[in-house]
PDB file of N, CA and C in Angstrom:
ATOM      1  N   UNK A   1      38.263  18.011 -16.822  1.00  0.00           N
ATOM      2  CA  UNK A   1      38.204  17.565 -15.441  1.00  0.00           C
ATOM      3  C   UNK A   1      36.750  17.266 -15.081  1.00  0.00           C
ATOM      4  N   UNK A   2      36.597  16.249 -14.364  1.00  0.00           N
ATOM      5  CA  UNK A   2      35.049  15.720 -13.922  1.00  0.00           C
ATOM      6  C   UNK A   2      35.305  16.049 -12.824  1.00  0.00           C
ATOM      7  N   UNK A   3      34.112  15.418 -11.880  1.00  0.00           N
ATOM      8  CA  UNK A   3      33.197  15.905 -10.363  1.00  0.00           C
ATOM      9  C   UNK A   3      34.781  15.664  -9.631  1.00  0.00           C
ATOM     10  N   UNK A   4      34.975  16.795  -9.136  1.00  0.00           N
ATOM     11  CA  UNK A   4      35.326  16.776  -7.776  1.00  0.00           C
ATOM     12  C   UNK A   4      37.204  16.119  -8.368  1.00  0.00           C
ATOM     13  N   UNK A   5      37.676  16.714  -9.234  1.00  0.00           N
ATOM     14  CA  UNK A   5      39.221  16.398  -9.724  1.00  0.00           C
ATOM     15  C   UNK A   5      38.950  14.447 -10.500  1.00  0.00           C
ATOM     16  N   UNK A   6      37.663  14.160 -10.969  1.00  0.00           N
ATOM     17  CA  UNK A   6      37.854  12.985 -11.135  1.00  0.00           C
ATOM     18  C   UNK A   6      37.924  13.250 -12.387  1.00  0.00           C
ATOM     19  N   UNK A   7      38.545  12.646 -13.495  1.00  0.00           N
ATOM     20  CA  UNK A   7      38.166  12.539 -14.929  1.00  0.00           C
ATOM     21  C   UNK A   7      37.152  11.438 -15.611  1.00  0.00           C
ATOM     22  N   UNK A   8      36.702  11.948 -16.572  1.00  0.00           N
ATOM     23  CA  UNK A   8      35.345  10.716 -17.212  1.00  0.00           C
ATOM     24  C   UNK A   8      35.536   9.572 -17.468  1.00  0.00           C
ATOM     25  N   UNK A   9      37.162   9.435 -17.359  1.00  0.00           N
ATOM     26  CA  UNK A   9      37.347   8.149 -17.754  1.00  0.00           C
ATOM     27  C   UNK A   9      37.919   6.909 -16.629  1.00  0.00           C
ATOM     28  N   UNK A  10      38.177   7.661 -15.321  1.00  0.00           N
ATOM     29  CA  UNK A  10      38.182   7.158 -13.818  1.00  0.00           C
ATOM     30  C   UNK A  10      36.877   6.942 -13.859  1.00  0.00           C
ATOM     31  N   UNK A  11      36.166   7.366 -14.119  1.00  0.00           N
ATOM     32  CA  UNK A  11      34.369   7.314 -13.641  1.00  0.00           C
ATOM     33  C   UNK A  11      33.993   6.048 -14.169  1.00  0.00           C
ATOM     34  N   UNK A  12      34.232   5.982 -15.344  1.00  0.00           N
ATOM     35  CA  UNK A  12      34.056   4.961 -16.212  1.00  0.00           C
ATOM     36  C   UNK A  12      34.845   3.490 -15.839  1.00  0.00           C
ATOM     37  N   UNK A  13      35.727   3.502 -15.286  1.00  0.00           N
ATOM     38  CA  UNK A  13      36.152   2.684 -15.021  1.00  0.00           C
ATOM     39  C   UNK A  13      35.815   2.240 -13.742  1.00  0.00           C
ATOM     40  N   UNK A  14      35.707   2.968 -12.951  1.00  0.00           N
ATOM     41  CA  UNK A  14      35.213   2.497 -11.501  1.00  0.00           C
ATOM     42  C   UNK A  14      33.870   2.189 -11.727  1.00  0.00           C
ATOM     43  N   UNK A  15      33.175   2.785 -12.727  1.00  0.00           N
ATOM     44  CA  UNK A  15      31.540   2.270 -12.885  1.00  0.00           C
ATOM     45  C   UNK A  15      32.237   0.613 -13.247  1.00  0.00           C
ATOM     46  N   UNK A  16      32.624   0.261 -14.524  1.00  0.00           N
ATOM     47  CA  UNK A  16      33.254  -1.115 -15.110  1.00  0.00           C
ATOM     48  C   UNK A  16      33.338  -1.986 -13.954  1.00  0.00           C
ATOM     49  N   UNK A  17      34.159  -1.476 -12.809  1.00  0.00           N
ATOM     50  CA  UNK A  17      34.662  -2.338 -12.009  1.00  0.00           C
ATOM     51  C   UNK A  17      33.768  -2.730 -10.729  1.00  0.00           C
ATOM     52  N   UNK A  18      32.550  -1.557 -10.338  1.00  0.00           N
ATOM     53  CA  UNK A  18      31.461  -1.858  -9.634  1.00  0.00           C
ATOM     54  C   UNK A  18      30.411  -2.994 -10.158  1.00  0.00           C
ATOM     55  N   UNK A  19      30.264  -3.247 -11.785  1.00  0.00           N
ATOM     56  CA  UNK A  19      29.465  -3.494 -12.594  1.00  0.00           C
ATOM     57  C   UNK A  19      30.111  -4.799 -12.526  1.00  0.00           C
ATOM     58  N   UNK A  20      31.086  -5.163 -12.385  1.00  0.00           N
ATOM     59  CA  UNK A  20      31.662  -6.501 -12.699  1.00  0.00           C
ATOM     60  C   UNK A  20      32.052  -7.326 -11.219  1.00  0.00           C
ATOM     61  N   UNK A  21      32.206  -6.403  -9.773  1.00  0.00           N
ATOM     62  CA  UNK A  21      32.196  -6.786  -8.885  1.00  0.00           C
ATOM     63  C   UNK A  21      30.843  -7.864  -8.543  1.00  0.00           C
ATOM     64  N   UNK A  22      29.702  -6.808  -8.830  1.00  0.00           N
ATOM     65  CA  UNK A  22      28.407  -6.671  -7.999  1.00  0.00           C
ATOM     66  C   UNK A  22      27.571  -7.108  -9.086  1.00  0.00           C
ATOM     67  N   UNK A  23      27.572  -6.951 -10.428  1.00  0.00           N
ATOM     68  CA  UNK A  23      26.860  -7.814 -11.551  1.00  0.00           C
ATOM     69  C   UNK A  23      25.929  -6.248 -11.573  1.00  0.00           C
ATOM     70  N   UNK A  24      24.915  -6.617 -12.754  1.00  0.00           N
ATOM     71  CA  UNK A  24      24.033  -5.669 -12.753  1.00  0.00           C
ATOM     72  C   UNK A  24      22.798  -6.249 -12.071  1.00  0.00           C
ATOM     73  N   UNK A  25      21.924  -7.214 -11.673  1.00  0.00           N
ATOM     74  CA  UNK A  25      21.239  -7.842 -11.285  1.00  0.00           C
ATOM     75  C   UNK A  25      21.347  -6.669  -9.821  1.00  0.00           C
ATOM     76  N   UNK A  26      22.262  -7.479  -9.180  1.00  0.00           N
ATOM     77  CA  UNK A  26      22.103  -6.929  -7.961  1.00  0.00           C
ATOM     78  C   UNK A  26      22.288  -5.521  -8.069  1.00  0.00           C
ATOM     79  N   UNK A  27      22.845  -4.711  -9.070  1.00  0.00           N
ATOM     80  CA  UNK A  27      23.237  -3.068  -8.982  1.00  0.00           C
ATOM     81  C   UNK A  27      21.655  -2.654  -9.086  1.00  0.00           C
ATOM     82  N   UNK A  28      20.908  -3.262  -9.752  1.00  0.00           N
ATOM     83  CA  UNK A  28      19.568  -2.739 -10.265  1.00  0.00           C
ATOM     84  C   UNK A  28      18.539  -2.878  -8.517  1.00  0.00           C
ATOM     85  N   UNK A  29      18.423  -4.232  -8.163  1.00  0.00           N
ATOM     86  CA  UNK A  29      17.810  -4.607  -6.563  1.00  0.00           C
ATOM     87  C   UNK A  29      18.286  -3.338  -5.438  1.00  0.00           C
ATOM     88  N   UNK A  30      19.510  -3.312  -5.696  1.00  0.00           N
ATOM     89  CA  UNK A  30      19.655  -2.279  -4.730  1.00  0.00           C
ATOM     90  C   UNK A  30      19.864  -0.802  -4.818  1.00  0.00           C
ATOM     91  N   UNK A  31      19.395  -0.298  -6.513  1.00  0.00           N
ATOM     92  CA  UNK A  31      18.979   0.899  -6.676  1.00  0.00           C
ATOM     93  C   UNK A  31      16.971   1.159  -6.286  1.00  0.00           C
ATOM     94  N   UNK A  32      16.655  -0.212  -6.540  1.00  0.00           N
ATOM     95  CA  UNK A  32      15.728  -0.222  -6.270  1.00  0.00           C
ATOM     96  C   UNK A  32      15.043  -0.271  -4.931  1.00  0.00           C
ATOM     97  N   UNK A  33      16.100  -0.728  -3.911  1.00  0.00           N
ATOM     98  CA  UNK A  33      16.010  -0.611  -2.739  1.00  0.00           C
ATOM     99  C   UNK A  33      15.898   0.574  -2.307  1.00  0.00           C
ATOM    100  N   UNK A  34      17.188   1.732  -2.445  1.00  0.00           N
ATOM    101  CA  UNK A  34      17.581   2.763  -2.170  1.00  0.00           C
ATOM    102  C   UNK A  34      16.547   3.465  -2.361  1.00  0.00           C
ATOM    103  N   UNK A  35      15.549   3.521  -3.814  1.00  0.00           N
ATOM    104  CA  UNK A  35      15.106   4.292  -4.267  1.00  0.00           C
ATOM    105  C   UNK A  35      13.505   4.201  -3.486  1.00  0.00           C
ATOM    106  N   UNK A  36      13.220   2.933  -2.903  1.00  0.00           N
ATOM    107  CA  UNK A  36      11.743   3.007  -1.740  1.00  0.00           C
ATOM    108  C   UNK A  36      12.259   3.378  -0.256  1.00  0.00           C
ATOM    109  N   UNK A  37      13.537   3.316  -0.067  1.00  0.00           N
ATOM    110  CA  UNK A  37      14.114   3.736   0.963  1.00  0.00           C
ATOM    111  C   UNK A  37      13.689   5.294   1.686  1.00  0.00           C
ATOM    112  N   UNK A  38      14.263   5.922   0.310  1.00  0.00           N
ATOM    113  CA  UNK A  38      13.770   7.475   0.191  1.00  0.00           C
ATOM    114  C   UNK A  38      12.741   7.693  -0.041  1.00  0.00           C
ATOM    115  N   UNK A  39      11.870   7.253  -1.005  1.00  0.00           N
ATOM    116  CA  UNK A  39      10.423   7.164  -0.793  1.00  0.00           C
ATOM    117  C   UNK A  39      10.094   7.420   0.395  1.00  0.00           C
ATOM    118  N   UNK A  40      10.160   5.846   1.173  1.00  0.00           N
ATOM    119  CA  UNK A  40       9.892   6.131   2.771  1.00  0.00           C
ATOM    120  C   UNK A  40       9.899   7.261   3.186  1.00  0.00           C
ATOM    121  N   UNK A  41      11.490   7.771   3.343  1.00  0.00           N
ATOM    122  CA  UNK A  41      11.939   8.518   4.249  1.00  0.00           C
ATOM    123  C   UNK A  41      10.825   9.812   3.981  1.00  0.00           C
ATOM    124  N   UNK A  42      10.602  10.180   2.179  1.00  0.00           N
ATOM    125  CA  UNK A  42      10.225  11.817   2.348  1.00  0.00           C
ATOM    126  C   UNK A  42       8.307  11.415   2.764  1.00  0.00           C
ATOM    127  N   UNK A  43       7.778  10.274   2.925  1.00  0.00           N
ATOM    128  CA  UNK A  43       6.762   9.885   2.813  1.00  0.00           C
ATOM    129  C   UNK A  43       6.488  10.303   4.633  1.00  0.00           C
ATOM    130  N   UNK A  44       7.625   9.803   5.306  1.00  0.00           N
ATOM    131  CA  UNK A  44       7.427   9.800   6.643  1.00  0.00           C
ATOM    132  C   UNK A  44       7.712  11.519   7.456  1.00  0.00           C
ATOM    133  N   UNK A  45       8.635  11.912   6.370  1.00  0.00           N
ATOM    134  CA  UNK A  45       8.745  13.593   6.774  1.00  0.00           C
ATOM    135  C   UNK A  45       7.612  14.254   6.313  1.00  0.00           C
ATOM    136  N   UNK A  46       6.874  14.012   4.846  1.00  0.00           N
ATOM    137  CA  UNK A  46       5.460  14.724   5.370  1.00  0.00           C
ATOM    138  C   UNK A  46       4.626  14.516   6.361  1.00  0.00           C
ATOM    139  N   UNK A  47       4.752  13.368   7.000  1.00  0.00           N
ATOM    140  CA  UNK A  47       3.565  13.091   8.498  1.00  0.00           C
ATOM    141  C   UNK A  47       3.797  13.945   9.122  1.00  0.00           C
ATOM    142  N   UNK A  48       5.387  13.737   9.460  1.00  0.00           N
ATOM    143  CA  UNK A  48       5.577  15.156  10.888  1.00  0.00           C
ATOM    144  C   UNK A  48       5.179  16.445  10.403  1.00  0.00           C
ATOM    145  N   UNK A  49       5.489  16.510   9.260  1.00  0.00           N
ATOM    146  CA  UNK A  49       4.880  18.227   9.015  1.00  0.00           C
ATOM    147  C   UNK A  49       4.054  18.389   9.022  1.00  0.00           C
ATOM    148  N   UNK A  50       2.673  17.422   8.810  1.00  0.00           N
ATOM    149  CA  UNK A  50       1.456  17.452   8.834  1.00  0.00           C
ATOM    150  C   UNK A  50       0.772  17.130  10.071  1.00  0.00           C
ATOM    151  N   UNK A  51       1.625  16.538  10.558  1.00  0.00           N
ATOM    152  CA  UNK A  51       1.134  16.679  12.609  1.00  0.00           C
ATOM    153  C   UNK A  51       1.458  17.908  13.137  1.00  0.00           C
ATOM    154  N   UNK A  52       2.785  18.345  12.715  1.00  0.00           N
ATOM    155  CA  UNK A  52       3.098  19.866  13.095  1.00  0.00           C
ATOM    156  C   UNK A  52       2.199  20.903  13.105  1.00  0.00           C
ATOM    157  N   UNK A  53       1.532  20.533  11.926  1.00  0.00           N
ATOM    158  CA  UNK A  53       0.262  22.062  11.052  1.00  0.00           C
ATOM    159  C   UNK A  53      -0.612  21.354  12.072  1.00  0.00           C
ATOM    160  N   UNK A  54      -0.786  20.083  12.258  1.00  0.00           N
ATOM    161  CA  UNK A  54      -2.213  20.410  13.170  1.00  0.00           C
ATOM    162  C   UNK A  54      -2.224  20.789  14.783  1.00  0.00           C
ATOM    163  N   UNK A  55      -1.015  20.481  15.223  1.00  0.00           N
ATOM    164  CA  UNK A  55      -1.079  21.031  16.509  1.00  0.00           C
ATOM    165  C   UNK A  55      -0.607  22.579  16.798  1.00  0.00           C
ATOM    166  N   UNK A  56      -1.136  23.054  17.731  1.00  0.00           N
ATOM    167  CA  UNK A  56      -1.015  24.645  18.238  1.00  0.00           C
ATOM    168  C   UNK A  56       0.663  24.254  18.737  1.00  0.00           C
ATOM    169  N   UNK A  57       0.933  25.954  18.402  1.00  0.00           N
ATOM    170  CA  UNK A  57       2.697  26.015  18.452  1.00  0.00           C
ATOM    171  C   UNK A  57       2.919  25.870  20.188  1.00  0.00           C
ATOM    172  N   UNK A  58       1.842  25.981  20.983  1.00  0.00           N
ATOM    173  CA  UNK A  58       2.189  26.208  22.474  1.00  0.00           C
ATOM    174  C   UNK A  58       1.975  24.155  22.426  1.00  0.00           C
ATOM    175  N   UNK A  59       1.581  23.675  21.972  1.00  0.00           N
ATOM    176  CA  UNK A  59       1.395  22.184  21.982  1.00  0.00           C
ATOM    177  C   UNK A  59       2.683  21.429  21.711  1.00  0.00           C
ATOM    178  N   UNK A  60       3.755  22.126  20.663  1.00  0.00           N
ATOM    179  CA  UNK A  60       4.715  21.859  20.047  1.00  0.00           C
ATOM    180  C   UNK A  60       5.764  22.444  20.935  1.00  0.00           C
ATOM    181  N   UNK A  61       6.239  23.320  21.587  1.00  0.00           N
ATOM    182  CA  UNK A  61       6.713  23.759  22.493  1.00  0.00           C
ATOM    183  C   UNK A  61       6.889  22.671  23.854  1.00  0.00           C
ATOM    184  N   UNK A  62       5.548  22.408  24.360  1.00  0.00           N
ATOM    185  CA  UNK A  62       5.544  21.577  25.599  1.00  0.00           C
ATOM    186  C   UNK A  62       6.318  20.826  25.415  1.00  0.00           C
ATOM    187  N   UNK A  63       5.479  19.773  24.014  1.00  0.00           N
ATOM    188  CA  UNK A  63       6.085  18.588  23.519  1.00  0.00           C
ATOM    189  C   UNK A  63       7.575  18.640  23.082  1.00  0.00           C
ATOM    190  N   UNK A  64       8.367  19.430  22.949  1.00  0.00           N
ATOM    191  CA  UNK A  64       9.691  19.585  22.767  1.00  0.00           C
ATOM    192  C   UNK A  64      10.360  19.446  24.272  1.00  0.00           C
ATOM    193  N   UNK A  65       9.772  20.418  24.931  1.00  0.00           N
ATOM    194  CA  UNK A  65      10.284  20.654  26.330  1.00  0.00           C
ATOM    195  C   UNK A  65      10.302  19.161  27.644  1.00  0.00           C
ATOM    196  N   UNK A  66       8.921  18.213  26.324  1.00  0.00           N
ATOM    197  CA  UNK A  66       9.270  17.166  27.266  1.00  0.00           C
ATOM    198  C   UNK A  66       9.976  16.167  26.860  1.00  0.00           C
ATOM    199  N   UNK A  67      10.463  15.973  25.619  1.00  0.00           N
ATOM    200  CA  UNK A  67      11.360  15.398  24.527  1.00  0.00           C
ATOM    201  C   UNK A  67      12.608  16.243  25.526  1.00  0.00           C
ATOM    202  N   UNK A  68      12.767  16.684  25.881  1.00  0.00           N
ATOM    203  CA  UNK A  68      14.370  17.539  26.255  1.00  0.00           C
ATOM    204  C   UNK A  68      14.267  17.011  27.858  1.00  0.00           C
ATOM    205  N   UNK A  69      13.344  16.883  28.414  1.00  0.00           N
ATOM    206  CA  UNK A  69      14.031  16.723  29.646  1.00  0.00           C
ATOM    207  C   UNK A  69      13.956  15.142  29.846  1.00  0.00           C
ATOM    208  N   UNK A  70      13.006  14.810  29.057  1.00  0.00           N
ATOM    209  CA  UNK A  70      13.136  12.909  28.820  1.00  0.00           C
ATOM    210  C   UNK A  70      15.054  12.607  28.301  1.00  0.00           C
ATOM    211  N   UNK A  71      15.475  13.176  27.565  1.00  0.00           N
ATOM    212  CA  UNK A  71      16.378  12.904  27.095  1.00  0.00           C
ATOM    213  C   UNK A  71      17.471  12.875  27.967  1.00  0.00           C
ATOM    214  N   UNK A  72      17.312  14.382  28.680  1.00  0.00           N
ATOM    215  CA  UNK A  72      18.325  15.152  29.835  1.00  0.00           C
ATOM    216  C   UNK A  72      18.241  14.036  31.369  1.00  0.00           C
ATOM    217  N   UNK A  73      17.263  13.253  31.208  1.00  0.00           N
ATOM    218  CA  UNK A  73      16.980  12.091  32.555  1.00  0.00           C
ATOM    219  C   UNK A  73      17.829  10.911  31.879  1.00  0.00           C
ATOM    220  N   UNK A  74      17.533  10.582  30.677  1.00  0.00           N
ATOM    221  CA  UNK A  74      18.289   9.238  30.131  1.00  0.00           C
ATOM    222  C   UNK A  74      19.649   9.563  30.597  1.00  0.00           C
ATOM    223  N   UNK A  75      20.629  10.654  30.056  1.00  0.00           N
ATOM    224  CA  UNK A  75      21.815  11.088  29.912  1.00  0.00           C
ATOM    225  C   UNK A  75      22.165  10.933  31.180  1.00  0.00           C
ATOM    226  N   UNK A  76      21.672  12.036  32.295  1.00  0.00           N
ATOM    227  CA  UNK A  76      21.767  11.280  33.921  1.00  0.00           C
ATOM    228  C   UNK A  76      22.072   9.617  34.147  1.00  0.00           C
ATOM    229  N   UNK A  77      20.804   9.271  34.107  1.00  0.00           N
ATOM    230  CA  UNK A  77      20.746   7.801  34.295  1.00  0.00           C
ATOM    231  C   UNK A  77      21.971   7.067  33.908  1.00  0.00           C
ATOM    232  N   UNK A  78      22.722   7.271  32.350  1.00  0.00           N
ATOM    233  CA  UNK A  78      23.472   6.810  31.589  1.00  0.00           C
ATOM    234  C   UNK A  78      24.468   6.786  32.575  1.00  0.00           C
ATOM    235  N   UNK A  79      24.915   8.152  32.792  1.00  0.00           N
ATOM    236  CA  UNK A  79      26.235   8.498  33.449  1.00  0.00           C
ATOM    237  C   UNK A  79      26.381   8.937  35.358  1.00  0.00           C
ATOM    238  N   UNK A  80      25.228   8.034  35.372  1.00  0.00           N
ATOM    239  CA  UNK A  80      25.313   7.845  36.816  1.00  0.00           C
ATOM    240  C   UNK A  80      25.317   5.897  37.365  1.00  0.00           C
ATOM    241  N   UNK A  81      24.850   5.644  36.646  1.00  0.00           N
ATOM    242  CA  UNK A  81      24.833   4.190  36.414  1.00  0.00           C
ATOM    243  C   UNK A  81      25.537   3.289  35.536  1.00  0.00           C
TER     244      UNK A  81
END
């Protein structure tokens, strides 16, 4: 039995049939996509952590507290208008 009740040879075949849908050309472009995608993403989650470390936790606090009531005014606005 493979991942999750699949067998190796469903796998194999649905790989076959992705491979012949989509060609390999494009399977390769858009692994390659995916793969600067995430790049990005963990590239952009170290900033915040590294803005985090530099500001004081009472700085991070405010700034939450005004992220929450900015949000809590949109939601109003939304559902009053």
């Amino acid at each position: 039995m493979g991942i999750g009740g699949i067998s190796m040879w469903q796998l194999l075949i649905l790989l076959l049939i992705v491979v012949l849908v989509f060609g390999t050309k494009r399977l390769r472009n858009m692994g390659g996509d995916l793969g600067a995608a995430v790049k990005g993403f963990r590239k952009g989650m170290e900033d915040v952590q590294k803005e985090d470390e530099k500001l004081e936790p009472d700085q991070i606090a405010s700034e939450t507290a005004a992220e929450m009531k900015t949000e809590e005014e949109a939601r109003e606005k939304e559902l009053s208008g």
